[in-house]
Protein backbone atom coordinates (compact mmCIF):
# COMPACT_ATOMS: atom_id res chain seq x y z
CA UNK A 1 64.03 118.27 88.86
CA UNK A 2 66.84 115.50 88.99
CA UNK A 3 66.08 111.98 90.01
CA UNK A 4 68.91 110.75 92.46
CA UNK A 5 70.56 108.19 91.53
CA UNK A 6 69.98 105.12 94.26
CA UNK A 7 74.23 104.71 94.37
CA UNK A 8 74.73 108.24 94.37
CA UNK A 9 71.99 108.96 97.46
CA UNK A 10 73.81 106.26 99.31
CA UNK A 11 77.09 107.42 99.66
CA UNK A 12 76.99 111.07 99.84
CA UNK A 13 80.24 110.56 102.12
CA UNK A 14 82.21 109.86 98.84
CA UNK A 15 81.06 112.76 96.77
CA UNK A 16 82.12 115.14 100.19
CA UNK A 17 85.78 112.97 99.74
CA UNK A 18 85.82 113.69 95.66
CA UNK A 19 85.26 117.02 96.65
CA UNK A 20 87.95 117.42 98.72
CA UNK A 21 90.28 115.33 96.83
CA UNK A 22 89.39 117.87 94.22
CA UNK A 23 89.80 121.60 95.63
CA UNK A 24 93.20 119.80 97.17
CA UNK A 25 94.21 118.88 93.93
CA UNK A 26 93.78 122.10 92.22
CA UNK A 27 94.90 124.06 95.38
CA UNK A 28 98.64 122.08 95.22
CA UNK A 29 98.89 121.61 91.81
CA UNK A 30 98.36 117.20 91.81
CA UNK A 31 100.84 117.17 94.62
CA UNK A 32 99.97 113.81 97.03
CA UNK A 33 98.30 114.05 100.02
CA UNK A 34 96.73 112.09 103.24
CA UNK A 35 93.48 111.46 104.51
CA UNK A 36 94.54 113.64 107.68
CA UNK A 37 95.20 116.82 105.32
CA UNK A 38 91.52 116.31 103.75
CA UNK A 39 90.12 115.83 107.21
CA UNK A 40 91.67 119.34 108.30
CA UNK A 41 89.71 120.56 105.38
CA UNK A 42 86.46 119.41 106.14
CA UNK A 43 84.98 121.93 108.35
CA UNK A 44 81.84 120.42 108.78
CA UNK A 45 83.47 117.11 109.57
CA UNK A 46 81.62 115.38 107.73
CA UNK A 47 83.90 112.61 106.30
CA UNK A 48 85.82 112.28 109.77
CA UNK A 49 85.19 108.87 110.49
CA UNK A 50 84.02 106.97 107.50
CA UNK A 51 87.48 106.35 105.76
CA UNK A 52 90.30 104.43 106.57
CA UNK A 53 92.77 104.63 103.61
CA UNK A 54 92.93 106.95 100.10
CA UNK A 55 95.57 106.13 97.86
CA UNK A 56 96.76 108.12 94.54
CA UNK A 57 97.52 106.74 91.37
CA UNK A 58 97.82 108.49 87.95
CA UNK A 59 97.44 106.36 85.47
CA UNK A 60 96.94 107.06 81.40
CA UNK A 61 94.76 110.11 80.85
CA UNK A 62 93.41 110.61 84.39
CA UNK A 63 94.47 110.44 88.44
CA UNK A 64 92.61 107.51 90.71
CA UNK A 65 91.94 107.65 94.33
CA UNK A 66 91.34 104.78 95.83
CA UNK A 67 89.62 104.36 99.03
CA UNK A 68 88.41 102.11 101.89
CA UNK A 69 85.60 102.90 103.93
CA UNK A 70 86.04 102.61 108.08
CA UNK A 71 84.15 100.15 110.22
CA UNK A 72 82.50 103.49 112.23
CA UNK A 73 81.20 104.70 108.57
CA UNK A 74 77.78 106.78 108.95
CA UNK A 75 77.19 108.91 105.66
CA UNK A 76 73.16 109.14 107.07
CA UNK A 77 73.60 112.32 108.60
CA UNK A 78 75.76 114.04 106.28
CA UNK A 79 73.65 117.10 104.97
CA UNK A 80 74.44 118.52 101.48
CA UNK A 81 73.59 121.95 100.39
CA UNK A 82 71.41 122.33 97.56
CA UNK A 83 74.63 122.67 94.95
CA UNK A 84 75.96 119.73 96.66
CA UNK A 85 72.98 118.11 95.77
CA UNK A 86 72.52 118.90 92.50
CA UNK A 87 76.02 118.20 91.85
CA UNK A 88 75.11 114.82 93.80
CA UNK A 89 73.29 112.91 90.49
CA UNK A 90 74.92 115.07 87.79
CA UNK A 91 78.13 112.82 88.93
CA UNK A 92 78.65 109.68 87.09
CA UNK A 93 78.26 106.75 89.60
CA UNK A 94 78.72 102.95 88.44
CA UNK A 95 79.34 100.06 90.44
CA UNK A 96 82.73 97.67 89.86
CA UNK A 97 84.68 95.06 91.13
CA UNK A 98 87.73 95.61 93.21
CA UNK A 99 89.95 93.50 95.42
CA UNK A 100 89.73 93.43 99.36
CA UNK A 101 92.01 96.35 99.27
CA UNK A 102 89.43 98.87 98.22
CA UNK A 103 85.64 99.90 98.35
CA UNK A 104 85.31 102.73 95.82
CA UNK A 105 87.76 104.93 93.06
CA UNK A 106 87.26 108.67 92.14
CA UNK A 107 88.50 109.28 88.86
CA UNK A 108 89.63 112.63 88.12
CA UNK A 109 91.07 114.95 84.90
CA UNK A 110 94.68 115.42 85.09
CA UNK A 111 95.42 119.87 85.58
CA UNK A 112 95.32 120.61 82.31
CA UNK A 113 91.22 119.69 82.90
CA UNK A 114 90.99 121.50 85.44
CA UNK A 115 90.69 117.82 87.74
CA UNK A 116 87.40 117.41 87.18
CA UNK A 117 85.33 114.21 88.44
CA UNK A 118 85.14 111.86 85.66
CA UNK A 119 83.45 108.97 87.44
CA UNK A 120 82.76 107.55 90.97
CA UNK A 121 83.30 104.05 91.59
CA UNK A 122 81.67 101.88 94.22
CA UNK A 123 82.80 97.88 94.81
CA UNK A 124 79.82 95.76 93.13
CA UNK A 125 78.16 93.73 95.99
């Protein structure tokens, strides 16, 4: 059994987005996108209302997406299957600092990997 990881349990709403960000990323090839084309792919609607911005940056070795969360954010009832929640802790989650600009950064492989998570960011309280 994994243990969940206490940043990880908290923000279930940003693994749903790294998901997304993901299947969109292999789906078009790394081609940029908006948080209105990820919420059209959320069929459960579960990250509807809790961002406000993404933003795409590659940088050396691997693609960032920055994001702010929305004033209305409520990740408490989003339900995860059980691969969703395994998936959940295997994820690595640290805390940084970022400017006002930003609460959290998904890291991702570039294509060649496949765009794989490589680590979730949350702003350090």
């Amino acid at each position: 059994m994994l243990t969940t990881n206490p940043i990880a349990n908290n923000n279930k709403d940003v693994f749903i987005l790294s998901t997304l960000v993901g299947d969109h990323l292999r789906q078009t090839n790394g081609r940029e996108f908006s948080l209105f084309e990820l919420h059209k792919n959320d069929s459960l609607k579960r990250i509807s209302n809790n961002f406000d911005l993404i933003e795409m940056k590659a940088k050396g070795g691997y693609i960032s997406i920055y994001f702010k969360f929305s004033k209305s954010r409520d990740e408490s009832e989003i339900e995860l299957s059980d691969q969703e929640k395994e998936m959940l802790v295997r994820n690595n989650w640290t805390e940084k600092r970022f400017d006002e600009n930003y609460d959290g950064e998904i890291r991702f492989d570039y294509g060649e990997r496949f765009y794989r998570i490589k680590r979730l960011a949350l702003k350090r309280e």
